[in-house]
N, C-alpha and C. Protein backbone atom coordinates (compact mmCIF):
# COMPACT_ATOMS: atom_id res chain seq x y z
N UNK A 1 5.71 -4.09 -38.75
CA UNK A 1 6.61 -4.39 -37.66
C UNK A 1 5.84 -4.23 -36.34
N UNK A 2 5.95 -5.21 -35.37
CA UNK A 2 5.43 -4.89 -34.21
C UNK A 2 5.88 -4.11 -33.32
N UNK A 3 4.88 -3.38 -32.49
CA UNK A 3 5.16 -2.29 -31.34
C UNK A 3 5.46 -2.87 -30.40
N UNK A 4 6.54 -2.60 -30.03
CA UNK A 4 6.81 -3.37 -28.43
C UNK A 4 6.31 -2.27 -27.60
N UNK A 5 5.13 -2.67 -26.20
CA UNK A 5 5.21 -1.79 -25.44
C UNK A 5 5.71 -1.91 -23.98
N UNK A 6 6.00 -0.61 -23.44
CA UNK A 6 6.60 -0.77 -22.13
C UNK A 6 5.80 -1.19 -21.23
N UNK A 7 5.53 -2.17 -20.48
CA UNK A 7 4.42 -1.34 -18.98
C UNK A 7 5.40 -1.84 -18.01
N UNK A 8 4.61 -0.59 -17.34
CA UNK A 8 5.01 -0.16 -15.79
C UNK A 8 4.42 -1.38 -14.93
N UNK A 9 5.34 -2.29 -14.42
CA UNK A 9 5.27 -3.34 -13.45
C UNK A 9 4.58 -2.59 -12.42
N UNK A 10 5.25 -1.71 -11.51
CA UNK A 10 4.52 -0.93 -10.48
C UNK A 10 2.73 -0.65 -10.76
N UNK A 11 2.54 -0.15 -11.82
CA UNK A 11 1.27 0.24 -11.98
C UNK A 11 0.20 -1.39 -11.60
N UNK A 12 1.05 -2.22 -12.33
CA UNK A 12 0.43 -3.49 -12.57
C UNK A 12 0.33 -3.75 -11.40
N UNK A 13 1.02 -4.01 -10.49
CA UNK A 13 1.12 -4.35 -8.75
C UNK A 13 0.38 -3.85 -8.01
N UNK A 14 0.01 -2.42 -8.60
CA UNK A 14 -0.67 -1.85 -7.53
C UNK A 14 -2.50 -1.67 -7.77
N UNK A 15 -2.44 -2.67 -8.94
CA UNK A 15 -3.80 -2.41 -9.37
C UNK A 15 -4.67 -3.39 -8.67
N UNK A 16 -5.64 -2.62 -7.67
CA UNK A 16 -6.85 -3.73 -7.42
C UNK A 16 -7.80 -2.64 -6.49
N UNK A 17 -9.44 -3.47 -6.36
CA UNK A 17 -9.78 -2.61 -6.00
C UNK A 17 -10.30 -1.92 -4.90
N UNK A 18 -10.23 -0.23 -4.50
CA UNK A 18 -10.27 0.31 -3.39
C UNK A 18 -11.83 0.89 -2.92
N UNK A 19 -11.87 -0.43 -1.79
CA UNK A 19 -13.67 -0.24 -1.16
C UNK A 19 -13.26 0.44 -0.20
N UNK A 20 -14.66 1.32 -0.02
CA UNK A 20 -14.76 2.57 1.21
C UNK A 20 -14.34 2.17 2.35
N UNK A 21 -14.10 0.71 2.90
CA UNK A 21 -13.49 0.42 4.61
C UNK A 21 -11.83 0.26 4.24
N UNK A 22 -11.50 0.42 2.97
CA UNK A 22 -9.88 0.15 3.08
C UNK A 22 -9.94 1.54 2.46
N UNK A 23 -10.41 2.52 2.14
CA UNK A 23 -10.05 4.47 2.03
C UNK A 23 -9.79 4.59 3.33
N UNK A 24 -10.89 4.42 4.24
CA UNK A 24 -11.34 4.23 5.86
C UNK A 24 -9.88 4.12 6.62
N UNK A 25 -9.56 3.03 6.51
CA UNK A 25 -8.57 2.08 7.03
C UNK A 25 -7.01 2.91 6.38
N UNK A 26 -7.24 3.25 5.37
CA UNK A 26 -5.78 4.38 5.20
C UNK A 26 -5.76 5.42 5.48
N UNK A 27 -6.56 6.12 5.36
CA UNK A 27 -7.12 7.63 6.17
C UNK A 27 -6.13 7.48 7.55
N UNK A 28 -6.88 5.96 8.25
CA UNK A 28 -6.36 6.12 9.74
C UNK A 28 -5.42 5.92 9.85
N UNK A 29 -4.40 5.38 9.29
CA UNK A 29 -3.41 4.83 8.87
C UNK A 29 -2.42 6.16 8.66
N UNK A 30 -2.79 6.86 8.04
CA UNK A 30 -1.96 8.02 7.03
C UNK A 30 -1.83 9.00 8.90
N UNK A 31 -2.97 8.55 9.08
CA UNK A 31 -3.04 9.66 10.24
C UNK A 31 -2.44 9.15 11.75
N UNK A 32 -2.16 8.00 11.68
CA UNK A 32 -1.19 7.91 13.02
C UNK A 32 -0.23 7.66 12.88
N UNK A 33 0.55 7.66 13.86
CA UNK A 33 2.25 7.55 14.09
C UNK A 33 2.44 6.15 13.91
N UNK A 34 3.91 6.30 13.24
CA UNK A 34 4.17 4.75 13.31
C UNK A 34 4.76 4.42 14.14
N UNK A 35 4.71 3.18 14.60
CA UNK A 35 5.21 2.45 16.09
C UNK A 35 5.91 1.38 15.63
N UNK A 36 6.88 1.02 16.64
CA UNK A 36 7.44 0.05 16.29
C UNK A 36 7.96 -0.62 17.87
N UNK A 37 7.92 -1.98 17.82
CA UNK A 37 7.53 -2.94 17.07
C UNK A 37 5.85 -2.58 15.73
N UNK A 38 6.35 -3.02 15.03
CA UNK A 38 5.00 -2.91 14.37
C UNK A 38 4.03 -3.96 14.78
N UNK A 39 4.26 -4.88 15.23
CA UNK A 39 2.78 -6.01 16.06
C UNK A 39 2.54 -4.58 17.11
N UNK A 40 2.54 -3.45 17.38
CA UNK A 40 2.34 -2.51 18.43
C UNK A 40 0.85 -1.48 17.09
N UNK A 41 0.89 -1.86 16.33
CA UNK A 41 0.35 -0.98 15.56
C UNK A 41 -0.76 -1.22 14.73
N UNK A 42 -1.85 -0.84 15.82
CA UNK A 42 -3.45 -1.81 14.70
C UNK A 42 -3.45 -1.29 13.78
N UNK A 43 -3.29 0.12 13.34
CA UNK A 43 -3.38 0.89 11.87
C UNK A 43 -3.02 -0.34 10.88
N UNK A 44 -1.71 0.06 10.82
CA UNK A 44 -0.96 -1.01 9.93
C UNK A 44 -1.40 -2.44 9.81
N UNK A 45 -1.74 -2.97 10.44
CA UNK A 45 -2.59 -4.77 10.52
C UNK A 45 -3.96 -4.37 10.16
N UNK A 46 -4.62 -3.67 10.21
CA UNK A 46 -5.84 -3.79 9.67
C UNK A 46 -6.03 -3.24 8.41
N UNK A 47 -4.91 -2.11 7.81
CA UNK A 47 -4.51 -1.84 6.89
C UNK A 47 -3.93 -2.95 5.75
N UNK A 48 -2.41 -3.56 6.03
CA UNK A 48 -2.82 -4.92 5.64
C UNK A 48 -3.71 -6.07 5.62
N UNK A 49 -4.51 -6.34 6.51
CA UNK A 49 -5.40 -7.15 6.31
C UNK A 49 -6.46 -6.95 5.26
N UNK A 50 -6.89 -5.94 4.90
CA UNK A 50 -8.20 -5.17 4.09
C UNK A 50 -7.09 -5.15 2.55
N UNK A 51 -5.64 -5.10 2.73
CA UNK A 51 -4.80 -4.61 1.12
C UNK A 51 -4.73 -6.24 0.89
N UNK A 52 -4.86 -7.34 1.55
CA UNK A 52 -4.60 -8.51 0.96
C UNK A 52 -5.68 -8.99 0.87
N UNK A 53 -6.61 -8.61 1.32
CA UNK A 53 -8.53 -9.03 0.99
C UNK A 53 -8.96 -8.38 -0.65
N UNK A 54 -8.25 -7.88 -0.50
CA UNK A 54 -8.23 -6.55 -2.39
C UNK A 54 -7.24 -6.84 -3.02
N UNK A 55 -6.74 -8.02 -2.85
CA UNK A 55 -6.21 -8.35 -4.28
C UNK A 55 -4.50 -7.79 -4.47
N UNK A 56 -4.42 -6.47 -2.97
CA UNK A 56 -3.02 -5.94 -3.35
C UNK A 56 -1.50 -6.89 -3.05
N UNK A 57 -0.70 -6.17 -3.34
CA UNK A 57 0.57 -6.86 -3.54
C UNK A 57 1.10 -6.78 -2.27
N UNK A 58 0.58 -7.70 -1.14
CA UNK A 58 1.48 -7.11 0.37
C UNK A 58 2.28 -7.78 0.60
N UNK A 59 2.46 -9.64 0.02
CA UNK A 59 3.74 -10.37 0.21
C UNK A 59 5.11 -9.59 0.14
N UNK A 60 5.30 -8.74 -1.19
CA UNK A 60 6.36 -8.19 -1.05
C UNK A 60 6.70 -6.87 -0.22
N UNK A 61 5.98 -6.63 0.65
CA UNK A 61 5.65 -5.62 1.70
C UNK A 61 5.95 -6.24 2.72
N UNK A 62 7.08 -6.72 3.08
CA UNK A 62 7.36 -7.47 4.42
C UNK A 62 7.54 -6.12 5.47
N UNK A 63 8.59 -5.51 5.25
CA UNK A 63 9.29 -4.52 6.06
C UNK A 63 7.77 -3.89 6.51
N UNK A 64 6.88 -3.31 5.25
CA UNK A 64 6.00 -2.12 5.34
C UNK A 64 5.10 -2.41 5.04
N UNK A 65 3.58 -2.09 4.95
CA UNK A 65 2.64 -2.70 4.24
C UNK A 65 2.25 -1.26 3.43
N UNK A 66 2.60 -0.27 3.53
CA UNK A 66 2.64 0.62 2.31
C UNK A 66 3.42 1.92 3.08
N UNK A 67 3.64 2.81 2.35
CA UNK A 67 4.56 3.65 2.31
C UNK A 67 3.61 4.81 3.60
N UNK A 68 4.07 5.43 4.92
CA UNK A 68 3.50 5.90 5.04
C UNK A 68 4.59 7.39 5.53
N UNK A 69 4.04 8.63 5.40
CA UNK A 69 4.20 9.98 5.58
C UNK A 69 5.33 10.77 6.03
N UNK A 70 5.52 9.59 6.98
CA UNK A 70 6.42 9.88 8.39
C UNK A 70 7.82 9.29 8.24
N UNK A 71 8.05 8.12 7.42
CA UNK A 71 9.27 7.28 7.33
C UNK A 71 9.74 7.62 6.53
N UNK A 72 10.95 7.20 6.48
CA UNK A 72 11.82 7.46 5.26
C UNK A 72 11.78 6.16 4.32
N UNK A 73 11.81 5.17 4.26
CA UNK A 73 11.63 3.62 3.47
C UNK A 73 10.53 4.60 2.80
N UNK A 74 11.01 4.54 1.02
CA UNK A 74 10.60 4.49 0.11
C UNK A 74 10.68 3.31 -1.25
N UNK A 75 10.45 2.29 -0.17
CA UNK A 75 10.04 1.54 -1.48
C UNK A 75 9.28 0.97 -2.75
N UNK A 76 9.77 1.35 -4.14
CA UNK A 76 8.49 1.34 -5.00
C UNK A 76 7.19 0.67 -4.89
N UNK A 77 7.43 -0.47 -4.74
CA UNK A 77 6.29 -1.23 -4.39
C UNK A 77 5.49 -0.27 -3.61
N UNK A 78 5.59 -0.33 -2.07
CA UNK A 78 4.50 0.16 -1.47
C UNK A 78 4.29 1.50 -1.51
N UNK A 79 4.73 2.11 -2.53
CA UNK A 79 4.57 3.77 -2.33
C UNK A 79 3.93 3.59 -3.90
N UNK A 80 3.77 2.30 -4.85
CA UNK A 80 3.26 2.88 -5.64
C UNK A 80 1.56 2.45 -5.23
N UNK A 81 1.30 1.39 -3.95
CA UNK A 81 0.36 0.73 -3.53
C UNK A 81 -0.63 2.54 -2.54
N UNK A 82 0.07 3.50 -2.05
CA UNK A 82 0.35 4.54 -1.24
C UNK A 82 -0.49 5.54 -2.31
N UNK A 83 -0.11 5.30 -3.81
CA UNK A 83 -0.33 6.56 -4.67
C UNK A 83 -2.03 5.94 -5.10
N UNK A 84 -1.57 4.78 -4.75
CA UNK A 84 -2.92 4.19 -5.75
C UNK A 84 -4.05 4.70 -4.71
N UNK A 85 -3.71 4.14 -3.50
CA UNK A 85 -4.74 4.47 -1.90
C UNK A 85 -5.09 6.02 -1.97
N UNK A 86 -3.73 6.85 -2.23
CA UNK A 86 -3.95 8.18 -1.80
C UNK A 86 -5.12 8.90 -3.24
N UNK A 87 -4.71 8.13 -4.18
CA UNK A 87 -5.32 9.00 -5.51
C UNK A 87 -7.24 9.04 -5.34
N UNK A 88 -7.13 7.84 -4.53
CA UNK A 88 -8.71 7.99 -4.79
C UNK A 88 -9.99 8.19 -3.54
């Protein structure tokens, strides 16, 4: 009989890979305030720019381009994009 297995969509989404100027680029990110308007906020745009050069999932990151520290918006997507950035 075959094994059905589960996978974790999230994991799948958030898989791609993390070069030393996008660690760089979240570091700075993790570390400033968020602003809003967000066009007010180079963190975040250069942060996205470097997560859609790597393959990550930022289309569905409209609101956020990943989960950061300070906000309350916890959405799976970018907080599982957040765990992947922060883990390594």
């Amino acid at each position: 009989m075959p094994v059905r297995k589960r996978l974790n969509k999230r994991v799948e989404r958030a898989d791609f890979p993390v070069l030393p100027e996008l660690r760089e680029a979240f570091c700075r990110y993790v570390d400033s305030e968020p602003q809003q308007p967000v066009s007010a906020w180079p963190e975040y745009w250069t942060l996205a720019d470097l997560l859609e050069a790597a393959g990550a999932p930022v289309e569905p990151l409209v609101g956020v381009c990943c989960w950061h520290p300070a906000e309350a918006v916890q959405d799976p997507v970018s907080l599982a994009v957040y765990r992947r950035l922060a883990a390594t």
